[in-house]
C-alpha atoms as a PDB file:
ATOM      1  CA  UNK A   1     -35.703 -31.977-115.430  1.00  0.00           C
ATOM      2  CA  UNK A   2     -32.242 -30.485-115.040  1.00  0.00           C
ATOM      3  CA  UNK A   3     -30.479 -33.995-115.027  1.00  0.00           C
ATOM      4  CA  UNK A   4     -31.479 -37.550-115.638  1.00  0.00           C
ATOM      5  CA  UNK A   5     -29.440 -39.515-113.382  1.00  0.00           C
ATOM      6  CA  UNK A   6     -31.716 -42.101-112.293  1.00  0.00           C
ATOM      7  CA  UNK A   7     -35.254 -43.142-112.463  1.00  0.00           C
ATOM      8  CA  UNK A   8     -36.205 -40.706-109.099  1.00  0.00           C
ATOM      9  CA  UNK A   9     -35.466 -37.684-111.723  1.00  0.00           C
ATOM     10  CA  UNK A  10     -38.769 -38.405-113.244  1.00  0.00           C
ATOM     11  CA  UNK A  11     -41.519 -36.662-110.988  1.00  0.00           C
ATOM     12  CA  UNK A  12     -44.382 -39.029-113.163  1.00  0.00           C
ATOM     13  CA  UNK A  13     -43.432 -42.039-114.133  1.00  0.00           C
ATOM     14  CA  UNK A  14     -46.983 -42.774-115.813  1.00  0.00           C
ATOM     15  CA  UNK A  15     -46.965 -39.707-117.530  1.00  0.00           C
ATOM     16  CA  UNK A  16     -43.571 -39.896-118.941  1.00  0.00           C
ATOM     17  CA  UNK A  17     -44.686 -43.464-120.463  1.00  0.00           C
ATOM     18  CA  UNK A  18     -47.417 -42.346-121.752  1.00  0.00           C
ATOM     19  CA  UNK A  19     -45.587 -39.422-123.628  1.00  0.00           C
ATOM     20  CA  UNK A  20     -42.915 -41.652-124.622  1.00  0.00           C
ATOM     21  CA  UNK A  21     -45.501 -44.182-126.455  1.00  0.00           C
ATOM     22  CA  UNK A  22     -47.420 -40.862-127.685  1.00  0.00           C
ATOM     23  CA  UNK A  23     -43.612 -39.806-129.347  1.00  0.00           C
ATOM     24  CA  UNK A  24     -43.350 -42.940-130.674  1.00  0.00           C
ATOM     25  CA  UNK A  25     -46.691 -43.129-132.859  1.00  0.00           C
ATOM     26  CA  UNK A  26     -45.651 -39.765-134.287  1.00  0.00           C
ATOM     27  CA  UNK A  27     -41.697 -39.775-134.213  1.00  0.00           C
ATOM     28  CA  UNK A  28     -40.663 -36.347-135.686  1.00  0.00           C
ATOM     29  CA  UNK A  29     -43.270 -34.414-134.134  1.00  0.00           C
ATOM     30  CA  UNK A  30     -40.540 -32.577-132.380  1.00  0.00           C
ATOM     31  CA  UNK A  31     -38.003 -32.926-134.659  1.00  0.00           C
ATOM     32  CA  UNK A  32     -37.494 -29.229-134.840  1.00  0.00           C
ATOM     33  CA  UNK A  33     -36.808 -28.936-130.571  1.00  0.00           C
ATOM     34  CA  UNK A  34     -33.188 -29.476-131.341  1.00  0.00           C
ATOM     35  CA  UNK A  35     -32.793 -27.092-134.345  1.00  0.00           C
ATOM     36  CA  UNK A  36     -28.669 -25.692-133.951  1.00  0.00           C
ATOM     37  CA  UNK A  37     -27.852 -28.057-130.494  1.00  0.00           C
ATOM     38  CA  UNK A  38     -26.262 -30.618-130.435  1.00  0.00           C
ATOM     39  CA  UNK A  39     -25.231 -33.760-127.573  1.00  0.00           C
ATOM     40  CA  UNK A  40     -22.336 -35.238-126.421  1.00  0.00           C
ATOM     41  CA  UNK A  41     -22.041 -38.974-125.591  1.00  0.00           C
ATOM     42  CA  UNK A  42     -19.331 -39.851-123.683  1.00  0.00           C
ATOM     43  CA  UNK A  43     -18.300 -43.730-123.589  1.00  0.00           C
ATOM     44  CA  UNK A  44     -15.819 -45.235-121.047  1.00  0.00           C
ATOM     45  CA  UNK A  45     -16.863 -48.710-121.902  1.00  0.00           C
ATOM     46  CA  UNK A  46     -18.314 -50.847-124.926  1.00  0.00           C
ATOM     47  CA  UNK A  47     -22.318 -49.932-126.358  1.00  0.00           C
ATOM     48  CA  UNK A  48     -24.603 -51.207-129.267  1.00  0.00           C
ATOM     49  CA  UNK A  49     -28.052 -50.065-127.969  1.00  0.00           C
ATOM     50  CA  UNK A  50     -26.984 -47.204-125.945  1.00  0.00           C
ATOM     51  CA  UNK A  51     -25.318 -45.084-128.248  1.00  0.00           C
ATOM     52  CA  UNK A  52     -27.487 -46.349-131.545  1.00  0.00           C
ATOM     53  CA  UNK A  53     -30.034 -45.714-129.718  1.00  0.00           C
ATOM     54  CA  UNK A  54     -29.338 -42.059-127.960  1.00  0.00           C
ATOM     55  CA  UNK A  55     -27.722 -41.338-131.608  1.00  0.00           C
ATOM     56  CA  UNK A  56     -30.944 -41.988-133.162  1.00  0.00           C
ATOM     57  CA  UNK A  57     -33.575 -40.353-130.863  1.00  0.00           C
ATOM     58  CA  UNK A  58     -31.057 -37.259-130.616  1.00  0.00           C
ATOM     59  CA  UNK A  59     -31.304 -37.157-135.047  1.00  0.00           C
ATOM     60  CA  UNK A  60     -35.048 -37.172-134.833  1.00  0.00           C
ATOM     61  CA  UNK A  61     -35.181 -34.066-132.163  1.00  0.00           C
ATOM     62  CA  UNK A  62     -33.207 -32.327-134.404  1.00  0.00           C
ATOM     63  CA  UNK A  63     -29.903 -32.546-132.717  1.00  0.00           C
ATOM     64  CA  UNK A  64     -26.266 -33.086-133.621  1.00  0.00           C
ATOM     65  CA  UNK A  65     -24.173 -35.901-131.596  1.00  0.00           C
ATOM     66  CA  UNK A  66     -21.095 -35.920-131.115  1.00  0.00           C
ATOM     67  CA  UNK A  67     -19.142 -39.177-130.093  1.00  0.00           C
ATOM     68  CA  UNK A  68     -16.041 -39.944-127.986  1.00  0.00           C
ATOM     69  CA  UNK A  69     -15.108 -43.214-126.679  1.00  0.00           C
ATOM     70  CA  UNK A  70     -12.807 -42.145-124.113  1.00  0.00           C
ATOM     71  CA  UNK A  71     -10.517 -45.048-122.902  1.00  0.00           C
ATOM     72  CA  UNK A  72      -9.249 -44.783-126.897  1.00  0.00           C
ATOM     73  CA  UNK A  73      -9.774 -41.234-127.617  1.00  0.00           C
ATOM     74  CA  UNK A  74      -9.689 -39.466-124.830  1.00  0.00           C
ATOM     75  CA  UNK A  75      -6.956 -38.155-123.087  1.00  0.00           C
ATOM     76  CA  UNK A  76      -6.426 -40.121-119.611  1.00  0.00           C
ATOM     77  CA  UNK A  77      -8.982 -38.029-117.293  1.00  0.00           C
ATOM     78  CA  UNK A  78      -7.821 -37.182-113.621  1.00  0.00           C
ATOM     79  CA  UNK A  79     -10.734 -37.408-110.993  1.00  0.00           C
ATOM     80  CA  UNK A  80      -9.425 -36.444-107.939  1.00  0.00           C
ATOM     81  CA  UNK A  81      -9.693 -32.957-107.280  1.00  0.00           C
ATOM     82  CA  UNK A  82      -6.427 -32.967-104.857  1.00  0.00           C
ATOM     83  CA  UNK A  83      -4.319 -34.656-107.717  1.00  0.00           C
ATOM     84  CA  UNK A  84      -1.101 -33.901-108.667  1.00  0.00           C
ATOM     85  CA  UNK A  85      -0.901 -34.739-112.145  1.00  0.00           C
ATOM     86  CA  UNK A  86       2.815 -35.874-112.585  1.00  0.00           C
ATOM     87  CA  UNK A  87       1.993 -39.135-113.562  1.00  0.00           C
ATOM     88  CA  UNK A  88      -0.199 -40.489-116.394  1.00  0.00           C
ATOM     89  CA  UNK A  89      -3.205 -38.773-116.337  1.00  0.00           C
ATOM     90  CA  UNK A  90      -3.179 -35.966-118.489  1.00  0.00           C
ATOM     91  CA  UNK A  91      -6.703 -33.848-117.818  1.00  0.00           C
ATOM     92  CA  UNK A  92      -8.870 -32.665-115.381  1.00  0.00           C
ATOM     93  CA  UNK A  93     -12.472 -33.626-115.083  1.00  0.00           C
ATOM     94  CA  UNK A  94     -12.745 -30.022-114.404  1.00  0.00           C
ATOM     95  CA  UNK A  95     -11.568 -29.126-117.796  1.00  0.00           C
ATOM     96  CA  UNK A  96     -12.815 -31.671-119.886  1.00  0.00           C
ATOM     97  CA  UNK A  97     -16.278 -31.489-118.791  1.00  0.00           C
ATOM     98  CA  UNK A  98     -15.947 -27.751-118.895  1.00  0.00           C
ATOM     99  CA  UNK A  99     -14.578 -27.622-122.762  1.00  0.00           C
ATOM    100  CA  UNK A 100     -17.289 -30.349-123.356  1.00  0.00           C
ATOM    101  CA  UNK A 101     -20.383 -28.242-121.641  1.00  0.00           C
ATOM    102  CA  UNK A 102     -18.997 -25.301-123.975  1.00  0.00           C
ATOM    103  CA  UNK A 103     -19.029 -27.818-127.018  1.00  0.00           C
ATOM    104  CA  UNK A 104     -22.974 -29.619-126.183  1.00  0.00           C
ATOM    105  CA  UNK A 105     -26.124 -28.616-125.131  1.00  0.00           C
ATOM    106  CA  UNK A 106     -26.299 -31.841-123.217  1.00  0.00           C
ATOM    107  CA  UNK A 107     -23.922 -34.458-122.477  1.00  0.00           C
ATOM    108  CA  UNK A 108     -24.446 -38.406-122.056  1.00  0.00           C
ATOM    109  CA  UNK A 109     -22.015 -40.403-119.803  1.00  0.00           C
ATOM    110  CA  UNK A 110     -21.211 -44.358-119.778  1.00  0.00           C
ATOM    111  CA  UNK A 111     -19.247 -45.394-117.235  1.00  0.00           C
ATOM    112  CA  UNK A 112     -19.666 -49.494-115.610  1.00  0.00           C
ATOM    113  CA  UNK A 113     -19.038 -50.600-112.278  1.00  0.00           C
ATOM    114  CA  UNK A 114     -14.989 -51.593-112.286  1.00  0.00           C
ATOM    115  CA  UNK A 115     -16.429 -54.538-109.509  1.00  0.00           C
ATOM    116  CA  UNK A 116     -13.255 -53.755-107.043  1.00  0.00           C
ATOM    117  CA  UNK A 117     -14.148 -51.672-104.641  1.00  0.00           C
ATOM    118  CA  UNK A 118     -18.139 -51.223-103.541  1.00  0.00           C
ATOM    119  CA  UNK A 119     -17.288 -48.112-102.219  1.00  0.00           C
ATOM    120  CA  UNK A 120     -15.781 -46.651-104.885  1.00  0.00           C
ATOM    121  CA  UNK A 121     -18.195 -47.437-107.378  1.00  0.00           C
ATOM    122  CA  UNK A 122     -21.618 -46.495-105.178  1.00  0.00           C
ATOM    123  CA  UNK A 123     -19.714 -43.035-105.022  1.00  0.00           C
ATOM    124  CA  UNK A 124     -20.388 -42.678-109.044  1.00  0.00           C
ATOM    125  CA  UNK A 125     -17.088 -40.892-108.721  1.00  0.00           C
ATOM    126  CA  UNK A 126     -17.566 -40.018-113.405  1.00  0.00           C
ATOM    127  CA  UNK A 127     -20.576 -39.282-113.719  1.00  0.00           C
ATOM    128  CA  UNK A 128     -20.728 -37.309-110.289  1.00  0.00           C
ATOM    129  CA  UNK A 129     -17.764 -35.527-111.743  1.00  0.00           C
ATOM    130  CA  UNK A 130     -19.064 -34.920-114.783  1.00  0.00           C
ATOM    131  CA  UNK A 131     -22.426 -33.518-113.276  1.00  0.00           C
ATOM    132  CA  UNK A 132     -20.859 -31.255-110.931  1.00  0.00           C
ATOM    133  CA  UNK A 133     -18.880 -29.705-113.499  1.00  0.00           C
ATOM    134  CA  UNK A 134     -20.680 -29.782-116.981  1.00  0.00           C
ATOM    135  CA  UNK A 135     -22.959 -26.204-117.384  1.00  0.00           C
ATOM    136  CA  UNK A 136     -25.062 -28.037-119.299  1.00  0.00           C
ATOM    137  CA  UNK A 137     -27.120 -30.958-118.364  1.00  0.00           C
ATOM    138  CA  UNK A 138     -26.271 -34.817-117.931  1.00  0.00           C
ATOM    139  CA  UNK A 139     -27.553 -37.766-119.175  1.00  0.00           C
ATOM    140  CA  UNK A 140     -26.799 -41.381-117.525  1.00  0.00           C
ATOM    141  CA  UNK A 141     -26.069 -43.694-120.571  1.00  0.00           C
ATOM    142  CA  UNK A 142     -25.022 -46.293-117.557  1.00  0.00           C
ATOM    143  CA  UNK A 143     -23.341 -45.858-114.691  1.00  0.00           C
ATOM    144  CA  UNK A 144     -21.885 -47.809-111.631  1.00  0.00           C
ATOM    145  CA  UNK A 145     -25.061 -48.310-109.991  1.00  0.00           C
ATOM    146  CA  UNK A 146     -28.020 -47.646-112.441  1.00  0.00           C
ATOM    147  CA  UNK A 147     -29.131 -47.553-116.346  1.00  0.00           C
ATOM    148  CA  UNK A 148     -32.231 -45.355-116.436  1.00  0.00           C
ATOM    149  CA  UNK A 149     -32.824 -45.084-119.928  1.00  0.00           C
ATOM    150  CA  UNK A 150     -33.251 -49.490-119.798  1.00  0.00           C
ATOM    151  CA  UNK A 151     -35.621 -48.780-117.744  1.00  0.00           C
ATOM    152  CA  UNK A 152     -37.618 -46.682-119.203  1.00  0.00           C
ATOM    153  CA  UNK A 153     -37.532 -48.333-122.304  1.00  0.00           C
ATOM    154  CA  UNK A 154     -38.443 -51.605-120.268  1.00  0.00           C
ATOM    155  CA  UNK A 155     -41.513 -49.770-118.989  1.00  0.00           C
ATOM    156  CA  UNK A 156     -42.446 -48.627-122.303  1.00  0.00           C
ATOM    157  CA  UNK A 157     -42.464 -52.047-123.626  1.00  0.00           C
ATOM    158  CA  UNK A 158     -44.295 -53.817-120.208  1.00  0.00           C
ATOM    159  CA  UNK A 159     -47.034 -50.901-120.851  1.00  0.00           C
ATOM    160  CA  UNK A 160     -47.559 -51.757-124.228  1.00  0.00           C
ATOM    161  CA  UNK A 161     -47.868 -55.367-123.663  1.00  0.00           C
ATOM    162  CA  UNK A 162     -49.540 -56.080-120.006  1.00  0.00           C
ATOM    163  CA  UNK A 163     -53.514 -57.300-120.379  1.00  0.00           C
ATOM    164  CA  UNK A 164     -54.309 -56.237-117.009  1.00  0.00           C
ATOM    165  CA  UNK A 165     -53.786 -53.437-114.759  1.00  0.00           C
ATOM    166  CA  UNK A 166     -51.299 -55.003-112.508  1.00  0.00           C
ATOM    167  CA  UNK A 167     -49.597 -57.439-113.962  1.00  0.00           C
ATOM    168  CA  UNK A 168     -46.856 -59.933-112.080  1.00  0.00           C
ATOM    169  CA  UNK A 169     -43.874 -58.928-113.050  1.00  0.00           C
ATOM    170  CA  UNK A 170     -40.609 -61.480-112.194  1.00  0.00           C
ATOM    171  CA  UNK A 171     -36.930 -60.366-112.157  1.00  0.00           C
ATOM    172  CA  UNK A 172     -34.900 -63.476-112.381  1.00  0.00           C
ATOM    173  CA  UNK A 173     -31.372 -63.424-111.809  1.00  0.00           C
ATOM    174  CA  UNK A 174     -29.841 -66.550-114.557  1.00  0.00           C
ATOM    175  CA  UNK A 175     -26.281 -67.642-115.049  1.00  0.00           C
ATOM    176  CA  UNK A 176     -23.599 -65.867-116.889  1.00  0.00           C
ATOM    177  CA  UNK A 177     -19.858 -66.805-117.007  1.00  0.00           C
ATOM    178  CA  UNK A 178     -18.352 -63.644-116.009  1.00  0.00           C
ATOM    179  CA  UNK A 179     -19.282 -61.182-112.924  1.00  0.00           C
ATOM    180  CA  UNK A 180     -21.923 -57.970-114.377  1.00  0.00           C
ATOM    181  CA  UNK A 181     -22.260 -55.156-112.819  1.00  0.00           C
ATOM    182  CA  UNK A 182     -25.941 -54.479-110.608  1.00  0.00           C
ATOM    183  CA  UNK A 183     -26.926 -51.441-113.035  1.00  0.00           C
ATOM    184  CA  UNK A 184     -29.827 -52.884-114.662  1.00  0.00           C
ATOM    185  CA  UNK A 185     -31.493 -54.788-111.919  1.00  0.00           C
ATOM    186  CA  UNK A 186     -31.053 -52.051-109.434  1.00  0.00           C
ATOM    187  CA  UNK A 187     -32.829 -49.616-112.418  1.00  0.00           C
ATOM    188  CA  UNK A 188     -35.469 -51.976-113.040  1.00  0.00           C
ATOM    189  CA  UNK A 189     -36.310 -52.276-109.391  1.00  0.00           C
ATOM    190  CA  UNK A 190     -37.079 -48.536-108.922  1.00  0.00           C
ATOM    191  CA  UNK A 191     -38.851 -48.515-111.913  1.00  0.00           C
ATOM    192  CA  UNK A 192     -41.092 -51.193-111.243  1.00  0.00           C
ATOM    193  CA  UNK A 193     -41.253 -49.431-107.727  1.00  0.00           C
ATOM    194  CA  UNK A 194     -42.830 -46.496-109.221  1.00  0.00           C
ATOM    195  CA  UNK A 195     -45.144 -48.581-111.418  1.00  0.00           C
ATOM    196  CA  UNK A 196     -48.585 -50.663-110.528  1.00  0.00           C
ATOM    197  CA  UNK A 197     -47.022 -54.299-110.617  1.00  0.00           C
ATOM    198  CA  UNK A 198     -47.019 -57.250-108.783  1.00  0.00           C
ATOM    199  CA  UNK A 199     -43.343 -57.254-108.484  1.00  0.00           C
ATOM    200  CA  UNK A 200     -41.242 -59.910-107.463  1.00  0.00           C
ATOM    201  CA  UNK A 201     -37.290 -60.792-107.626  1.00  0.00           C
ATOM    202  CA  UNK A 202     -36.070 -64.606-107.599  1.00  0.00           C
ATOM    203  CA  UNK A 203     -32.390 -64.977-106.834  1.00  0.00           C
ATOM    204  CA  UNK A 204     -30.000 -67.888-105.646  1.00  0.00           C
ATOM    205  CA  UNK A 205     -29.397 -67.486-102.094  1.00  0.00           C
ATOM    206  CA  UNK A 206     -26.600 -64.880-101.636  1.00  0.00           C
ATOM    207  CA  UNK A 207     -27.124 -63.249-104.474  1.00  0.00           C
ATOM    208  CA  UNK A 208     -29.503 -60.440-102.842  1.00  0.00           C
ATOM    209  CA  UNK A 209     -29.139 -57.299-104.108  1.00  0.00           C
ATOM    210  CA  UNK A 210     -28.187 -53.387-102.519  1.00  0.00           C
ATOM    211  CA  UNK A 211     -30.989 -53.749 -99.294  1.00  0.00           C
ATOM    212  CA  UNK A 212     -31.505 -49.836-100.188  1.00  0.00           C
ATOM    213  CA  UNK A 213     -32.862 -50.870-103.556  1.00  0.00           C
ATOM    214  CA  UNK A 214     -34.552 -53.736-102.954  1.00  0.00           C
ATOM    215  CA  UNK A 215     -36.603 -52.707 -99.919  1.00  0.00           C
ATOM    216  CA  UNK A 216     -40.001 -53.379 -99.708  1.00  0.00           C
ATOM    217  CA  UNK A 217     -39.576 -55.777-102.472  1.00  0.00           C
ATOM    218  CA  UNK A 218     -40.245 -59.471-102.169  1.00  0.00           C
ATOM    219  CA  UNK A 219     -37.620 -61.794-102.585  1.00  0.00           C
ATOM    220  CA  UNK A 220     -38.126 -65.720-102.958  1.00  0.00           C
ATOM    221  CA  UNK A 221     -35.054 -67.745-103.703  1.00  0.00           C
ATOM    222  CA  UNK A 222     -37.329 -70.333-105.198  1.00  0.00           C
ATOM    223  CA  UNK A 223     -37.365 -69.687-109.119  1.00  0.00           C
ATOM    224  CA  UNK A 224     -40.243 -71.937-109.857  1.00  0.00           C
ATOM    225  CA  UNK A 225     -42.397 -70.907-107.247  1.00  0.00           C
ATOM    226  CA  UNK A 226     -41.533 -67.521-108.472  1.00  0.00           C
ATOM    227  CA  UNK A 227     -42.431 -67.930-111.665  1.00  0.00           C
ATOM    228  CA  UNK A 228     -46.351 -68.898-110.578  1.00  0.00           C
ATOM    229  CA  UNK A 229     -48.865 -66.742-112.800  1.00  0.00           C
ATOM    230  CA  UNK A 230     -46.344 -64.418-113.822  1.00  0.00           C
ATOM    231  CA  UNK A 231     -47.098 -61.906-117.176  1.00  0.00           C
ATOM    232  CA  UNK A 232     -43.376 -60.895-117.398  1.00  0.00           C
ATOM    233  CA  UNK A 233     -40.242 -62.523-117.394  1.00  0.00           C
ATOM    234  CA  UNK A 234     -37.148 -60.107-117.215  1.00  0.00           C
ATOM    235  CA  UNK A 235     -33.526 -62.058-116.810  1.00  0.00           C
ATOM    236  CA  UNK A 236     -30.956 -60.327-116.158  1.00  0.00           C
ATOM    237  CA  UNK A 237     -27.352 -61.957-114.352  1.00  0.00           C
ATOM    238  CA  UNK A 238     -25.882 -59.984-111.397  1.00  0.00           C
ATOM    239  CA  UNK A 239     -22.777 -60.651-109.348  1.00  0.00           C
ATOM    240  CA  UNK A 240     -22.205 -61.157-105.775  1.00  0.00           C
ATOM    241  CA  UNK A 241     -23.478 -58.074-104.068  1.00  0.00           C
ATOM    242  CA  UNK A 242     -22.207 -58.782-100.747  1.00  0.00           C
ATOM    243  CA  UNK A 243     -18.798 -60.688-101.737  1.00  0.00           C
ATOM    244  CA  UNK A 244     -18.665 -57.542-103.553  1.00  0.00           C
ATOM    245  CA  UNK A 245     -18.208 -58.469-107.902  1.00  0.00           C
ATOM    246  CA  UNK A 246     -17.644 -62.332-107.417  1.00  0.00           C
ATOM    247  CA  UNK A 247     -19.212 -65.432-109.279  1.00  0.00           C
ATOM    248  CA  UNK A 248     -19.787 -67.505-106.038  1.00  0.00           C
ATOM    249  CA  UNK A 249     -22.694 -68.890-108.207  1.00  0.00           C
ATOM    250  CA  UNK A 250     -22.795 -70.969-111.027  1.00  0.00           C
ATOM    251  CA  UNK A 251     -25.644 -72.959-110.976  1.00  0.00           C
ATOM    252  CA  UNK A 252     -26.466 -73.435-114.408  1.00  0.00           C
ATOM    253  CA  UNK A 253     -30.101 -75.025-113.221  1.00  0.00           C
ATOM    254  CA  UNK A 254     -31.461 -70.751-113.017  1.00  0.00           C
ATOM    255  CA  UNK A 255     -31.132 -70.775-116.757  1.00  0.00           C
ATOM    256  CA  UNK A 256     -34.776 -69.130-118.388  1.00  0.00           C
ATOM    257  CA  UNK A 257     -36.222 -72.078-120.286  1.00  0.00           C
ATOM    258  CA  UNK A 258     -39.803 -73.222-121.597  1.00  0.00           C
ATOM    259  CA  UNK A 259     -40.368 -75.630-118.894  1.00  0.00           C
ATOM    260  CA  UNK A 260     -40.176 -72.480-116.688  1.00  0.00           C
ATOM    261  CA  UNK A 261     -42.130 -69.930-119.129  1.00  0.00           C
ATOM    262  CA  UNK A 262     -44.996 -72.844-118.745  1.00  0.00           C
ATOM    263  CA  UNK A 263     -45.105 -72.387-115.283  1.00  0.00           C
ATOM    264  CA  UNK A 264     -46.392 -68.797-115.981  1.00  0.00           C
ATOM    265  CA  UNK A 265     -49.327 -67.170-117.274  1.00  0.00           C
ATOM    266  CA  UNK A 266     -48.144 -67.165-120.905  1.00  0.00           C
ATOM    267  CA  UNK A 267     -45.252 -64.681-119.637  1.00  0.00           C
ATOM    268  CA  UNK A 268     -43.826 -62.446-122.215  1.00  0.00           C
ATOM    269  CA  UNK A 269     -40.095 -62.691-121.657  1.00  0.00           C
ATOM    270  CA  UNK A 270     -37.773 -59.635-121.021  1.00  0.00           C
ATOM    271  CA  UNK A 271     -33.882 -58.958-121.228  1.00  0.00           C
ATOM    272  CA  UNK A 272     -31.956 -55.558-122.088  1.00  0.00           C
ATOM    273  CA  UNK A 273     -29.420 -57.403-124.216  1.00  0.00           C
ATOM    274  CA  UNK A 274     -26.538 -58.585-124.796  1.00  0.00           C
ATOM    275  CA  UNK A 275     -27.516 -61.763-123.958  1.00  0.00           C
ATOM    276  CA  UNK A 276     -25.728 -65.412-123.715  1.00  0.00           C
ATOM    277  CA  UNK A 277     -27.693 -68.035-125.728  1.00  0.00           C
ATOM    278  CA  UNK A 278     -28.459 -71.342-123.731  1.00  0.00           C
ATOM    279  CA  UNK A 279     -26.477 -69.609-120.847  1.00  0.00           C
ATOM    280  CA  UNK A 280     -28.755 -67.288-119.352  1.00  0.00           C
ATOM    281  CA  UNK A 281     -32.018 -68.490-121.885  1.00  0.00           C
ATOM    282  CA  UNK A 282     -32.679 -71.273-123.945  1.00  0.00           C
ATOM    283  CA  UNK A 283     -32.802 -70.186-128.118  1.00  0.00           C
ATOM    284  CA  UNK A 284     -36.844 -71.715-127.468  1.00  0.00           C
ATOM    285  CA  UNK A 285     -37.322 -69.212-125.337  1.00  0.00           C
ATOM    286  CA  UNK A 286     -35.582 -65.957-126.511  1.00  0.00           C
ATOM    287  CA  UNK A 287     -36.909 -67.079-130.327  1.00  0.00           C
ATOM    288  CA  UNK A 288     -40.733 -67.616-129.218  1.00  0.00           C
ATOM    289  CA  UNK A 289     -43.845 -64.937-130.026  1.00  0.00           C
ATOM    290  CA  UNK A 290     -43.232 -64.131-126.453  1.00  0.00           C
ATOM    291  CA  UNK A 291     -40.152 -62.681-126.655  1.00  0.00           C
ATOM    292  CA  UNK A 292     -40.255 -59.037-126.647  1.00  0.00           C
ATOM    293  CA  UNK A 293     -35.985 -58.203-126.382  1.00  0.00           C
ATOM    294  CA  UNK A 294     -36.181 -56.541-129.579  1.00  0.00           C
ATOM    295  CA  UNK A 295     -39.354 -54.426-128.918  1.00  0.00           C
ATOM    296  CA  UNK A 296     -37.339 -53.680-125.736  1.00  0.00           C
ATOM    297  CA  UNK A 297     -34.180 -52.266-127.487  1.00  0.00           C
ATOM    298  CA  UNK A 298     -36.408 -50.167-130.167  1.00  0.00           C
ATOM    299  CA  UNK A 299     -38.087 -48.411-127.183  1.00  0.00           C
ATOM    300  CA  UNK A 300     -34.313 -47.496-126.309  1.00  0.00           C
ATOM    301  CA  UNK A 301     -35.293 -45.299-128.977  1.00  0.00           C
ATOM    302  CA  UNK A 302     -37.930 -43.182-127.425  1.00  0.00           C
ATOM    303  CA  UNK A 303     -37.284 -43.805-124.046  1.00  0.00           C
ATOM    304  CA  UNK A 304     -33.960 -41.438-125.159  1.00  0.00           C
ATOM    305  CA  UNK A 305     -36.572 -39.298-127.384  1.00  0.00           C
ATOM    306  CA  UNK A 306     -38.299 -38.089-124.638  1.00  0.00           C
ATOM    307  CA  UNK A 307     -35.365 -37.328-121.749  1.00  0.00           C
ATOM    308  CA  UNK A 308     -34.134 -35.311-123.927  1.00  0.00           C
ATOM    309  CA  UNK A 309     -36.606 -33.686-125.104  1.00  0.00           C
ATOM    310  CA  UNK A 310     -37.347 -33.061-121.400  1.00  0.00           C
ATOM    311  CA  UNK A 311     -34.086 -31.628-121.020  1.00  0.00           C
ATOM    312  CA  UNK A 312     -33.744 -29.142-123.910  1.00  0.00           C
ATOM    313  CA  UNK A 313     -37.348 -27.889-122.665  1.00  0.00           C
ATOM    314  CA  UNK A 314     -36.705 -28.261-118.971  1.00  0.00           C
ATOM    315  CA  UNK A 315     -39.603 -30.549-118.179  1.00  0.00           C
ATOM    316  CA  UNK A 316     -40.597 -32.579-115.331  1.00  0.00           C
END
């Protein structure tokens, strides 16, 4: 693996999940892989799981990070590669990911979706840039259009808890006051792609996601019906794909609760956090044995663990 962009830079996705769980019932059996190297993680917007997370898995492969949260840090970075930088923009991408690659061993990169300009953003202009001019390989801590590492970690956590081979698995849009980016559905989707589920996505009408993403994928704008016999629940808000970043939903009806969850087949319930309380799910359901959100954010943890390690040893 020379990058991990998104989820098609994993050649098996069983076999990574089965590594990843096999790393995480002996944590420091390769803590000595990243002995004198250290990572960069590179934030251009807010984290809690992300860069705990990376920070942590990084420590127990023997690495030192290094943190920058650029918007505060950072001097203004220029993107264009035609720019004249009179104005104020102060460095080149060039540069900075060149003094960085000379810095890191490997470098992580959060950048969201600004929720403009679909065009701009499905061009991944940072952490294109940052790939095509680091020496040293990159790691997507979020970007415009996908989160890898949630998805991972929400693979982990559907492997350690599914009772059958295939088990349904539902992604529900739900409300949420303020447009999100498509990131973590669109991740989730290839994931679950590349996995043995029953997959299924339930969304108000309108609300369909990237058809490049979703193809193949069944779609039923009927959340109940949906919800039928299902073993997972994963809620996650998305805005307008097609009125490109806009709320043009606000149905407050899609909220997860138990009336829902009894619908299913005694679904565990899924979100990659931060979530809204009573907004997107009821405190019944994201306080019940079922919930797994926490298991989900510790297997952040070694869904990191073993990219990395992948990367320092150039692994499939």
């Amino acid at each position: 693996m020379k990058n991990f962009i998104n989820s098609d830079d994993i050649k098996d996705y069983s076999k990574i999940i089965k590594e990843a769980i096999r790393i995480k019932k002996e944590p420091l059996m390769f803590n000595k892989i990243g002995t004198n190297k250290s990572i960069g993680l590179i934030f251009f917007n807010s984290s809690l799981r992300t860069r705990l997370s990376t920070q942590k898995a990084a420590m127990m492969l023997g690495l030192k990070s290094f943190i920058m949260n650029f918007n505060s840090e950072g001097w203004q970075i220029e993107f264009d590669d035609n720019a004249v930088m009179s104005m104020g923009k102060a460095e080149h991408v060039k540069e900075a990911a060149g003094v960085i690659s000379k810095y890191c061993n490997i470098v992580g990169i959060r950048k969201f979706a600004e929720l403009n300009n679909k065009n701009e953003d499905e061009k991944e202009i940072v952490i294109s840039s940052f790939k095509k001019y680091c020496s040293v390989p990159i790691v997507n801590l979020e970007s415009s259009i996908y989160h890898p590492l949630q998805a991972l970690a929400d693979a982990i956590t559907i492997d350690e808890n599914k009772l059958k081979p295939k088990p349904k698995v539902v992604l529900s849009w739900a409300p949420h006051p303020r447009p999100l980016p498509h990131a973590v559905p669109n991740s989730f989707i290839k994931m679950a792609k590349k996995n043995n589920f029953d997959f299924i996505i339930t969304n108000p009408v309108g609300y369909d996601l990237n058809k490049n993403i979703t193809k193949g994928v069944k779609i039923i704008h009927d959340q109940e019906q949906a919800f039928k016999n299902a073993d997972f629940i994963y809620a996650k808000n998305w805005s307008n794909y097609e009125n490109y970043g806009l709320v043009s939903n606000t149905n407050k009806s899609w909220i997860i609760d138990q009336n829902k969850m009894s619908k299913t087949n005694n679904a565990k319930f899924m979100h990659c956090l931060p979530v809204r309380r009573n907004v997107v799910v009821t405190d019944e359901v994201l306080d019940s044995k079922n919930s797994l959100v926490l298991d989900q954010a510790e297997n952040r943890i070694y869904s990191a663990m073993v990219v990395i390690k992948k990367l320092i040893q150039n692994e499939g």
